[in-house]
N, C-alpha and C. Protein backbone atom coordinates (compact mmCIF):
# COMPACT_ATOMS: atom_id res chain seq x y z
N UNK A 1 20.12 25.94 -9.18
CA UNK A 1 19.94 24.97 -8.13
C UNK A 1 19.00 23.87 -8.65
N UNK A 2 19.36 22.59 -8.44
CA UNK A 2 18.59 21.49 -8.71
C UNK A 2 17.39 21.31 -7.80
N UNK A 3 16.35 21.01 -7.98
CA UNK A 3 15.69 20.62 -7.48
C UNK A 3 15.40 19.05 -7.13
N UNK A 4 15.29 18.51 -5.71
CA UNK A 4 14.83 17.31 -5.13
C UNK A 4 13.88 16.85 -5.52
N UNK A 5 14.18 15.70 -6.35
CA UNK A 5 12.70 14.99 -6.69
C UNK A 5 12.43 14.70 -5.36
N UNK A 6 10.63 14.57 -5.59
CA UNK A 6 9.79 14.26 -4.44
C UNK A 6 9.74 12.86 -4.18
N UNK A 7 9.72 12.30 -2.80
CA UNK A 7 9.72 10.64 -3.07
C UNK A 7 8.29 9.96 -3.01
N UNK A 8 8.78 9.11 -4.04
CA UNK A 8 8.06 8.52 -4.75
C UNK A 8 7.23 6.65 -3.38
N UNK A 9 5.50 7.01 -3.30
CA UNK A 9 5.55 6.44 -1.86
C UNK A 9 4.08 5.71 -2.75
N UNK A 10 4.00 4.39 -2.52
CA UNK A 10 3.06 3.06 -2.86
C UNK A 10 2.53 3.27 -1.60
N UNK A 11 0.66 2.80 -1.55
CA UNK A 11 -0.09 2.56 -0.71
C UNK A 11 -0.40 1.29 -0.71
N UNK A 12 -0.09 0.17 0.07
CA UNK A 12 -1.01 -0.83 0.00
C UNK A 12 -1.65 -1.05 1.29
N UNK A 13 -3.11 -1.10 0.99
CA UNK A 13 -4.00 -1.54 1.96
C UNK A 13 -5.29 -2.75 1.36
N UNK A 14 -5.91 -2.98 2.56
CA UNK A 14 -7.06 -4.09 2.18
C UNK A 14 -8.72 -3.52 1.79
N UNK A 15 -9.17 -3.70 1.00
CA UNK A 15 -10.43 -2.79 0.57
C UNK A 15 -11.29 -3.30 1.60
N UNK A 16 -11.44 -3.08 2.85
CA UNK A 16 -12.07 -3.66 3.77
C UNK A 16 -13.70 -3.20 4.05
N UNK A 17 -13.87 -1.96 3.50
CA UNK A 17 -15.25 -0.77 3.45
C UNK A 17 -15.00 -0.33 2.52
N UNK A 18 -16.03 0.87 2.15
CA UNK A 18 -16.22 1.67 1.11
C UNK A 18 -15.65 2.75 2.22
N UNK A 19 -15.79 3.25 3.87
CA UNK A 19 -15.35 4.37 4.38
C UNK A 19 -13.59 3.74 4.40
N UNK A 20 -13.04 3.06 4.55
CA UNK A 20 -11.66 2.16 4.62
C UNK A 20 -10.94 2.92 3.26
N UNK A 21 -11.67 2.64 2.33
CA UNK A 21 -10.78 3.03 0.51
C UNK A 21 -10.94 4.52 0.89
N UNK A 22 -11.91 5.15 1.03
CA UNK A 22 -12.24 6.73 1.39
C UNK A 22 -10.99 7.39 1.84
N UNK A 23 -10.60 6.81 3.09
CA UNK A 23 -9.23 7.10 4.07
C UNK A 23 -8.28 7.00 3.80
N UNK A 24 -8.03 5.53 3.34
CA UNK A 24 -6.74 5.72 2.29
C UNK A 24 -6.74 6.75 1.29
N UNK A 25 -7.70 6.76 0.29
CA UNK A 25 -7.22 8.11 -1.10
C UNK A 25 -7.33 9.25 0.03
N UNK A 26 -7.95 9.59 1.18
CA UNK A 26 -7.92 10.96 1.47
C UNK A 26 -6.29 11.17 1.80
N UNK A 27 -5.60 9.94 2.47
CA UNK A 27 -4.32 9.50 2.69
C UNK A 27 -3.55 10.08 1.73
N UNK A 28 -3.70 9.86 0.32
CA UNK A 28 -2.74 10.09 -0.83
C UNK A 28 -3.16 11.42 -1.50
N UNK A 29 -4.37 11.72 -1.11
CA UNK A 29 -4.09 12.81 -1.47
C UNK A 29 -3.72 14.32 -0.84
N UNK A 30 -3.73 13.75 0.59
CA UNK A 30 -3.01 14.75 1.22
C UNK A 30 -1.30 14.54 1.13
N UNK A 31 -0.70 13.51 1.30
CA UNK A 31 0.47 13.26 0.57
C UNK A 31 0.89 14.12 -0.57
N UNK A 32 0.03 13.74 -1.44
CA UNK A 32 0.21 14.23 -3.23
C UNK A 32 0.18 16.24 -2.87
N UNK A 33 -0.91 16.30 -1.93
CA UNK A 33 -0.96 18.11 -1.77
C UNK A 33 0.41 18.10 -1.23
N UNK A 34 1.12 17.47 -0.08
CA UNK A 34 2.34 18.14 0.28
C UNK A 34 3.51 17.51 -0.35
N UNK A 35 3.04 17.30 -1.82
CA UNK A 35 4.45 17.43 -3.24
C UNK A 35 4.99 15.80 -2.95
N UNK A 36 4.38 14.99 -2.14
CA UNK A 36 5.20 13.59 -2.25
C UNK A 36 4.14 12.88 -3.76
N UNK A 37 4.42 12.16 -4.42
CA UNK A 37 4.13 11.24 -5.20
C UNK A 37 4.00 10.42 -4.97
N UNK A 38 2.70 10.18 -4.56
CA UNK A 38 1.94 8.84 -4.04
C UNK A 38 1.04 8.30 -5.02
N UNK A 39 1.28 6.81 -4.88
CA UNK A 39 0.55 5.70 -5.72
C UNK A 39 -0.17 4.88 -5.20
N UNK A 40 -1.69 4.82 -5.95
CA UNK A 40 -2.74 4.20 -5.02
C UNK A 40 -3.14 3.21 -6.31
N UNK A 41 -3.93 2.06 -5.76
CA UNK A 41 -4.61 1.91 -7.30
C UNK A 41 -5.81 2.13 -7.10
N UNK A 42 -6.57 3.19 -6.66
CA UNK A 42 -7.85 3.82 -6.64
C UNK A 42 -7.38 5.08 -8.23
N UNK A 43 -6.31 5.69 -7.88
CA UNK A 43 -5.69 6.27 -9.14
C UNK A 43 -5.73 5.30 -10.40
N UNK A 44 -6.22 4.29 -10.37
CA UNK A 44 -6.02 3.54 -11.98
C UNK A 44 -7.68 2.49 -12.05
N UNK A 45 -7.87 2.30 -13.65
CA UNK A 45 -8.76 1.42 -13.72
C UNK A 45 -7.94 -0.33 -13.67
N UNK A 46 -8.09 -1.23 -14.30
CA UNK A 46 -7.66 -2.43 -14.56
C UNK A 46 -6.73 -2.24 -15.44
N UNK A 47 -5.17 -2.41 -14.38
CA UNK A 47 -3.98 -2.11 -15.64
C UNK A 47 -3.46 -3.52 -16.64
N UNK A 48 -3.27 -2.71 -17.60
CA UNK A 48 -3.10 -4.56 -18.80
C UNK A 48 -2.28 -5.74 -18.34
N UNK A 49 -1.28 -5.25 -17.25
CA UNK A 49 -0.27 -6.63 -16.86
C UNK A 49 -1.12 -7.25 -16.07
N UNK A 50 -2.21 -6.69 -15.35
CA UNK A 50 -3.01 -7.17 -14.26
C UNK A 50 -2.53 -6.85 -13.09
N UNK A 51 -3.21 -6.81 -11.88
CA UNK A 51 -2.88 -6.35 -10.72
C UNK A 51 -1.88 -6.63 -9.47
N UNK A 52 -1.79 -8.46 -9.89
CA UNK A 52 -0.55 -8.27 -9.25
C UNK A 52 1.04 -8.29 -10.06
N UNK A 53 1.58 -8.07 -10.88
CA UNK A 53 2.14 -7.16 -11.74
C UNK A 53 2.59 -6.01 -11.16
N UNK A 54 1.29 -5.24 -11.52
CA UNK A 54 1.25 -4.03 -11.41
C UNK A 54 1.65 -3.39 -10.14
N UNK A 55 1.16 -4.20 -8.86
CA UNK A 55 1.24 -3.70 -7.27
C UNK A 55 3.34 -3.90 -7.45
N UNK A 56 3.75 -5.28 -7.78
CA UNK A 56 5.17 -6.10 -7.87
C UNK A 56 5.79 -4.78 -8.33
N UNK A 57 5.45 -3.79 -9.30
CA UNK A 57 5.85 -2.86 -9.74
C UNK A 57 6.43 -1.32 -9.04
N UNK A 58 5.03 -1.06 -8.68
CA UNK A 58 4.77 -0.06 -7.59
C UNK A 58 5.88 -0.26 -6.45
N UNK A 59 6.08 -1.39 -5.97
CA UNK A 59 7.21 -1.73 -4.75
C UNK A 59 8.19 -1.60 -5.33
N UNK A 60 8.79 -1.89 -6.51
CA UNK A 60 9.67 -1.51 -6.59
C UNK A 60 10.22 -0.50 -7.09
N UNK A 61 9.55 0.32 -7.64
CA UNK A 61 9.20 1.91 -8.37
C UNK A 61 9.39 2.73 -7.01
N UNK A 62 9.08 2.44 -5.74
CA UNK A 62 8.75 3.37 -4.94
C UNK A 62 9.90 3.46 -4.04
N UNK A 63 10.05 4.34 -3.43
CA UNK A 63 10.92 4.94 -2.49
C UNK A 63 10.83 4.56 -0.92
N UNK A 64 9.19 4.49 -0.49
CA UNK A 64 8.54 4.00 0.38
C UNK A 64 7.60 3.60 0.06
N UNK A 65 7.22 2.16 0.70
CA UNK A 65 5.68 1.28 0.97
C UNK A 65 4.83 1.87 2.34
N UNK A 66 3.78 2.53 1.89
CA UNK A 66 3.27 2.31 3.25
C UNK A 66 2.13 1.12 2.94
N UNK A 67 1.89 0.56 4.60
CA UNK A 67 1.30 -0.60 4.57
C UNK A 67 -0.01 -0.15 5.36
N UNK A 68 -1.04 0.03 4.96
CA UNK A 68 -2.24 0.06 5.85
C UNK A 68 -3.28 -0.87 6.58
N UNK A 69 -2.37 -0.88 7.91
CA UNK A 69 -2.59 -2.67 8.45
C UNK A 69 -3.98 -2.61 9.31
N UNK A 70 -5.02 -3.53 9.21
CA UNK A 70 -6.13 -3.69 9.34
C UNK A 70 -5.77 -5.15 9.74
N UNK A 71 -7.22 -5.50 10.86
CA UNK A 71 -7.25 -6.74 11.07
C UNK A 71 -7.37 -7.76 10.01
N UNK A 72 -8.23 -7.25 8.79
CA UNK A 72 -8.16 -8.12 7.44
C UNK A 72 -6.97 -8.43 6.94
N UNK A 73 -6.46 -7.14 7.00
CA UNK A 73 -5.36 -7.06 5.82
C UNK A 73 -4.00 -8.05 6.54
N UNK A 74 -3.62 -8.14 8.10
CA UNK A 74 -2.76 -8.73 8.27
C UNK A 74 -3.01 -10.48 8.29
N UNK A 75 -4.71 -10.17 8.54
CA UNK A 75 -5.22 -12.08 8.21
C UNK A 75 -4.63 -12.32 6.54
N UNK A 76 -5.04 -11.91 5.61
CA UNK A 76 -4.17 -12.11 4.31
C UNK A 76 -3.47 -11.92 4.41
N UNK A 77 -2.19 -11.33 4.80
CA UNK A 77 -0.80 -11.26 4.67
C UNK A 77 -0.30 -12.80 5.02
N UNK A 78 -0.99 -13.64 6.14
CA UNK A 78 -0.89 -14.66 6.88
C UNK A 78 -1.18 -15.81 5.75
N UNK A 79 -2.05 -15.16 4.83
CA UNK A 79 -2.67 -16.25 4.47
C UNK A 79 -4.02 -16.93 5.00
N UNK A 80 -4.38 -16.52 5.86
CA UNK A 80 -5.90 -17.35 6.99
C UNK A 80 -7.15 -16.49 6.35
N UNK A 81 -7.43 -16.09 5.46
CA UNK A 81 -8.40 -15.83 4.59
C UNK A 81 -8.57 -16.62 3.69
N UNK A 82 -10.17 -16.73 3.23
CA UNK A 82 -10.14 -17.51 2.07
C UNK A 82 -9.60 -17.18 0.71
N UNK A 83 -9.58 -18.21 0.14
CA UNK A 83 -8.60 -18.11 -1.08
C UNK A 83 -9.40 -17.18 -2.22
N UNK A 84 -7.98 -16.68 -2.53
CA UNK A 84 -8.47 -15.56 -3.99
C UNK A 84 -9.13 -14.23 -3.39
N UNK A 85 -8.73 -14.09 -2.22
CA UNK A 85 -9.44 -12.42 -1.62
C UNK A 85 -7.83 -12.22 -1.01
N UNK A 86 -8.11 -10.75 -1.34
CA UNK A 86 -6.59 -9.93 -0.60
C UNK A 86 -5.49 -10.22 -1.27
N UNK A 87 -5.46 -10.48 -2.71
CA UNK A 87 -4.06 -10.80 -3.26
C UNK A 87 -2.84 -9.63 -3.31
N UNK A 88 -3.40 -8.39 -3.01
CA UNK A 88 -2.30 -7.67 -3.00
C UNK A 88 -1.50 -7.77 -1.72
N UNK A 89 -2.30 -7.76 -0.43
CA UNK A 89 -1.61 -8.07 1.13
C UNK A 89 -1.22 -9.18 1.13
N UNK A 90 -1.52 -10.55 0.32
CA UNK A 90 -1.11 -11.41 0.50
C UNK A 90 0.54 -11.91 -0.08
N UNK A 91 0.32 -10.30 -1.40
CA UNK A 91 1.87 -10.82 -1.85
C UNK A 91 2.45 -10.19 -1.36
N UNK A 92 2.21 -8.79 -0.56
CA UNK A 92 3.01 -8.24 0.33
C UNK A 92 3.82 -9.09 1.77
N UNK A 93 2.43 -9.95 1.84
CA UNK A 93 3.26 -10.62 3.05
C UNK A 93 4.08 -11.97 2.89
N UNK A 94 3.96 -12.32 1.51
CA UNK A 94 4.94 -13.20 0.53
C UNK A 94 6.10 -12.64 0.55
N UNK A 95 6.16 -11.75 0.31
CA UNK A 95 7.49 -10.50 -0.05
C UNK A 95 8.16 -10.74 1.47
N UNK A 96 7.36 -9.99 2.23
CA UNK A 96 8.45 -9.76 3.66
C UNK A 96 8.74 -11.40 3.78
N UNK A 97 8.46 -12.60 4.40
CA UNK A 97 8.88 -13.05 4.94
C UNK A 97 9.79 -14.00 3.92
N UNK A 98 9.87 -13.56 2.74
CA UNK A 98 11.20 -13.91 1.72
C UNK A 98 12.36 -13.15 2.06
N UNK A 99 12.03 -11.70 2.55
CA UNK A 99 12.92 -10.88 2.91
C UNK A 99 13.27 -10.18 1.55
N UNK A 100 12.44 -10.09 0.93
CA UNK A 100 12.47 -9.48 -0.18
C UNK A 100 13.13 -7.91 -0.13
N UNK A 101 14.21 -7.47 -0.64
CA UNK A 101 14.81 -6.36 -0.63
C UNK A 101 14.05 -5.16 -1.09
N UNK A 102 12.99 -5.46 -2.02
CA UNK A 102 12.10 -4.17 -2.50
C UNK A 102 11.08 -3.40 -1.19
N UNK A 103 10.98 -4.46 -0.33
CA UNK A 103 9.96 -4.30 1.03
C UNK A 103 10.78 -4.08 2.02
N UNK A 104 11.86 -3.83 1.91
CA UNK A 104 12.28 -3.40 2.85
C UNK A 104 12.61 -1.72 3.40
N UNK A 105 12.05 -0.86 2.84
CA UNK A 105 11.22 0.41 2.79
C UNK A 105 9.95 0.26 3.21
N UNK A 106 9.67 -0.08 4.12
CA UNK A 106 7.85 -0.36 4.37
C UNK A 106 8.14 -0.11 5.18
N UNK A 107 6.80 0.98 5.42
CA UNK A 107 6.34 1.38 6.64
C UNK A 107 4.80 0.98 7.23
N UNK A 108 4.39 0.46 8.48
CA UNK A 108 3.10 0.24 8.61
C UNK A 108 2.29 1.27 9.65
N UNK A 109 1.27 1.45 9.31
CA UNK A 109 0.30 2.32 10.27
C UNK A 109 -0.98 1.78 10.42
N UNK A 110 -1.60 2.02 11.15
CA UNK A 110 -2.80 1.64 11.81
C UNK A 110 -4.20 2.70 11.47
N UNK A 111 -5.43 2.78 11.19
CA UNK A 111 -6.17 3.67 11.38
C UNK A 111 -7.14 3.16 11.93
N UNK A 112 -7.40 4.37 13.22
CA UNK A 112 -7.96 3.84 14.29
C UNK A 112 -9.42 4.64 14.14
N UNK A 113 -10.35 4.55 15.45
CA UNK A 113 -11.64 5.55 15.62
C UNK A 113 -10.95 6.68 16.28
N UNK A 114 -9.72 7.25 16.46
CA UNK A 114 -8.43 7.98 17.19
C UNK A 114 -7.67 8.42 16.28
N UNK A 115 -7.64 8.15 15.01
CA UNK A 115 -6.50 8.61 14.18
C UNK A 115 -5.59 7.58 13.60
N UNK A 116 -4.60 8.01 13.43
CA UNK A 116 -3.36 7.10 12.75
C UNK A 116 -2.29 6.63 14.08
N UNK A 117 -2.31 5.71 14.06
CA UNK A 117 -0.83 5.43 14.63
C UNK A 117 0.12 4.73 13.84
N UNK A 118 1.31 5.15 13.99
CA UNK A 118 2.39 4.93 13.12
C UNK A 118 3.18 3.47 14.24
N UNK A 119 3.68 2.64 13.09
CA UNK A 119 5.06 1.51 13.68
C UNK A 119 6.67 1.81 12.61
């Protein structure tokens, strides 16, 4: 019997706190315990293509995007942050409203003082 590869699931969120990054990796690595293959870049130092590259990659490497939407993170997606902060949400939200086919596996959730809520 073959075995099901596990799917393969990208995190992008906005480094908004030091407790914010905390939640996310606790995120992936409860993922990673129940056998999915999740990709964070808390898992990597400074990769050589550079980071946005590297994220361009991850989206399309992955099976699912989850999106970890924060009031920051959807102000950069918008763009209404100042410049040169949030470049990974910002090319995420470059992506969707191109309609970019790699983002279209994204999923977004919320983390609240309540937990997660899912969209």
């Amino acid at each position: 019997m073959t075995a099901t590869p596990s799917p393969r699931v990208f995190i992008s969120y906005s480094w908004d706190s030091e407790a914010h990054k905390q939640r996310v990796f606790e995120l992936a690595e409860k993922l990673r315990d129940d056998g999915i293959d999740c990709e964070l870049d808390q898992y990597h130092q400074s990769p050589p293509e550079g980071w946005a590259l590297w994220m361009l990659r991850q989206v399309k490497g992955a099976d699912f995007v989850l999106m970890i939407c924060t009031q920051i993170y959807y102000r950069r997606a918008l763009g209404e942050e100042s410049p040169g902060t949030g470049k990974g949400s910002n090319l995420l939200g470059h992506c969707n409203d191109n309609q970019d086919a790699s983002i279209r596996r994204t999923s977004s959730f919320l983390f609240t003082t309540m937990g997660l809520l899912f969209r």
